[in-house]
C-alpha atoms as a PDB file:
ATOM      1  CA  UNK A   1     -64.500 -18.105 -69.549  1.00  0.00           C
ATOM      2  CA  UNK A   2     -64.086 -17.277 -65.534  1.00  0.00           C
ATOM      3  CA  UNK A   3     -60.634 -16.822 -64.532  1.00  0.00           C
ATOM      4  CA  UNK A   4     -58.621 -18.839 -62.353  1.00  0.00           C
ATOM      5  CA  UNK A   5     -59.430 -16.098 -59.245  1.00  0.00           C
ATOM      6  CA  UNK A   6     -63.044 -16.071 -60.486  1.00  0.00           C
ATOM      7  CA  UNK A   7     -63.241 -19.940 -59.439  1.00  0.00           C
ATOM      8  CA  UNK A   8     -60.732 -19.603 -56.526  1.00  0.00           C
ATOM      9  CA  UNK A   9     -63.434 -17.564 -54.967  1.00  0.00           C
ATOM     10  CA  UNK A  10     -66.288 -18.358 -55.978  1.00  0.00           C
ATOM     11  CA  UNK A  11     -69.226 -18.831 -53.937  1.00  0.00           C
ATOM     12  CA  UNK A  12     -69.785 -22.496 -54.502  1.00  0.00           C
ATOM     13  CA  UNK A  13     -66.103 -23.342 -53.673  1.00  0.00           C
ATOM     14  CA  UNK A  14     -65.929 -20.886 -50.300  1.00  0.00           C
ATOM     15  CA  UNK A  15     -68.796 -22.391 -49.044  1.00  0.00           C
ATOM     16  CA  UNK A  16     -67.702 -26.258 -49.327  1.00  0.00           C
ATOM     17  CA  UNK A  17     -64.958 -24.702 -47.749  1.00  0.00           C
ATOM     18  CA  UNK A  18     -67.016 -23.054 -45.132  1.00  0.00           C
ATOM     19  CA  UNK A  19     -68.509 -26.511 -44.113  1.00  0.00           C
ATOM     20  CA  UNK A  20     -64.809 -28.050 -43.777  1.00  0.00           C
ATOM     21  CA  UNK A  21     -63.453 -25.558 -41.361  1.00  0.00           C
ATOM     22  CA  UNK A  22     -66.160 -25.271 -39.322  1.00  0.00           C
ATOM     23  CA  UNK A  23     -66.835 -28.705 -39.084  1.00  0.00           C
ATOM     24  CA  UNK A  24     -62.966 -29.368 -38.418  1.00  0.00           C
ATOM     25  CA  UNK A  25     -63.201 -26.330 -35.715  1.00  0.00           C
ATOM     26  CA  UNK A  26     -66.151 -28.244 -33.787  1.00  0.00           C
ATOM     27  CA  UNK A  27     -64.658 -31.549 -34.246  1.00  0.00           C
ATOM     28  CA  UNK A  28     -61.534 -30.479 -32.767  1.00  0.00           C
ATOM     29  CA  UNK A  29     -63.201 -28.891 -29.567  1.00  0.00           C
ATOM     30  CA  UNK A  30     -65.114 -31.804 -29.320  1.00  0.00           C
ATOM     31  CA  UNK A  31     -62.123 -34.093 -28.996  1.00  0.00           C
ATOM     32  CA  UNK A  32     -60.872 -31.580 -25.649  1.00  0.00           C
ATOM     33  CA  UNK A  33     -64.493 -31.944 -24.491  1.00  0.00           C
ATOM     34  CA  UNK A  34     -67.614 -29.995 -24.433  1.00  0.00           C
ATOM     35  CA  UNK A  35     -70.512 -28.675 -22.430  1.00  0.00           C
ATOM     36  CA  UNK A  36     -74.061 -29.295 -23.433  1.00  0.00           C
ATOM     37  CA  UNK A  37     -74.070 -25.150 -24.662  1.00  0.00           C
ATOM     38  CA  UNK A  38     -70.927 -25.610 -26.652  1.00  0.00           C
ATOM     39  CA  UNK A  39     -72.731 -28.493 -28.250  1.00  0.00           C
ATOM     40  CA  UNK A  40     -75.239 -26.512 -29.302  1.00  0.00           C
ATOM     41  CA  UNK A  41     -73.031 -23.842 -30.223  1.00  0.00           C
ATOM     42  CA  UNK A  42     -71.037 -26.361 -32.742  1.00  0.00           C
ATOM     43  CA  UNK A  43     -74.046 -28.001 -34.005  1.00  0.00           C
ATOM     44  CA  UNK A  44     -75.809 -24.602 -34.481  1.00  0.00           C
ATOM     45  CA  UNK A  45     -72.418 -23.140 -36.814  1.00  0.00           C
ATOM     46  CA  UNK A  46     -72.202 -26.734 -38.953  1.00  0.00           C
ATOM     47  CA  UNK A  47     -75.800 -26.506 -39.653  1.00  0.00           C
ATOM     48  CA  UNK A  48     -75.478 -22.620 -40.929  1.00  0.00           C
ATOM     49  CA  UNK A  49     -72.381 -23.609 -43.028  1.00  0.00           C
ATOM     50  CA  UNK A  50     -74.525 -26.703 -44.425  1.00  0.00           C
ATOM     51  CA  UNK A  51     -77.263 -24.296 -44.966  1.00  0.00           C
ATOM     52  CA  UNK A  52     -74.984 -21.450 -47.105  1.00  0.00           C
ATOM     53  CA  UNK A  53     -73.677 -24.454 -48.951  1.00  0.00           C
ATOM     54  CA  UNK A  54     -76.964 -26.222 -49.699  1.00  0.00           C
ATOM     55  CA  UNK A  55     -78.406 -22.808 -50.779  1.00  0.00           C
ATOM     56  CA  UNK A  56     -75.839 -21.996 -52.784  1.00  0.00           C
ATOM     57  CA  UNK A  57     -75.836 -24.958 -54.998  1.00  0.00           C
ATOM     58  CA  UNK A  58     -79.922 -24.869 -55.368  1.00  0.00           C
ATOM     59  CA  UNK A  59     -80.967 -21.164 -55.582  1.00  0.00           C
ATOM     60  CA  UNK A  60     -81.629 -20.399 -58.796  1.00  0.00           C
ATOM     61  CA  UNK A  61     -78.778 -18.124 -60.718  1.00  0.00           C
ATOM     62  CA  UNK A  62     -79.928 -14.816 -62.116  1.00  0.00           C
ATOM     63  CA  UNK A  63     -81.005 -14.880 -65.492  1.00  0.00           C
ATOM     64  CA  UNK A  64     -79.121 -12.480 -67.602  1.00  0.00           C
ATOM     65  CA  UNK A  65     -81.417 -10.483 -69.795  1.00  0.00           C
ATOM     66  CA  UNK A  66     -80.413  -9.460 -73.469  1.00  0.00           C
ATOM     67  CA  UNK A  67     -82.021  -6.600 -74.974  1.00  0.00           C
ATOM     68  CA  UNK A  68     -82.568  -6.631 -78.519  1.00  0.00           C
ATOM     69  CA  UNK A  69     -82.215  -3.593 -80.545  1.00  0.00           C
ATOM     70  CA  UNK A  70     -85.013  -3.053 -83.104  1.00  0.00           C
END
């Protein structure tokens, strides 16, 4: 059974939260105003936090292996 740090940090949780600060950080430069670059800069930094987030969740989890003893 993890412990309670064990799913504090896990991966699956720090990258949802990942995706909400960045996309909070773009949204709130947005609201000031932004430049066609920093546009590209904000949509560039959601779509890598998506991408951690949506490859997290689907890549396959390492198999542990048992060895038997004969």
């Amino acid at each position: 059974m993890p412990s309670a740090l064990q799913i504090l940090f896990s991966a699956r949780l720090l990258s949802a939260g990942a995706v909400v600060l960045v996309a909070m950080l773009v949204g709130a430069e947005a609201a000031r105003g932004m430049n066609l670059v920093q546009w590209l800069g904000g949509l560039t930094a959601v779509s890598a936090a998506v991408s951690w987030a949506v490859i997290e969740r689907a890549w396959p989890k390492k198999a542990s292996v048992q060895v038997r003893q004969d």
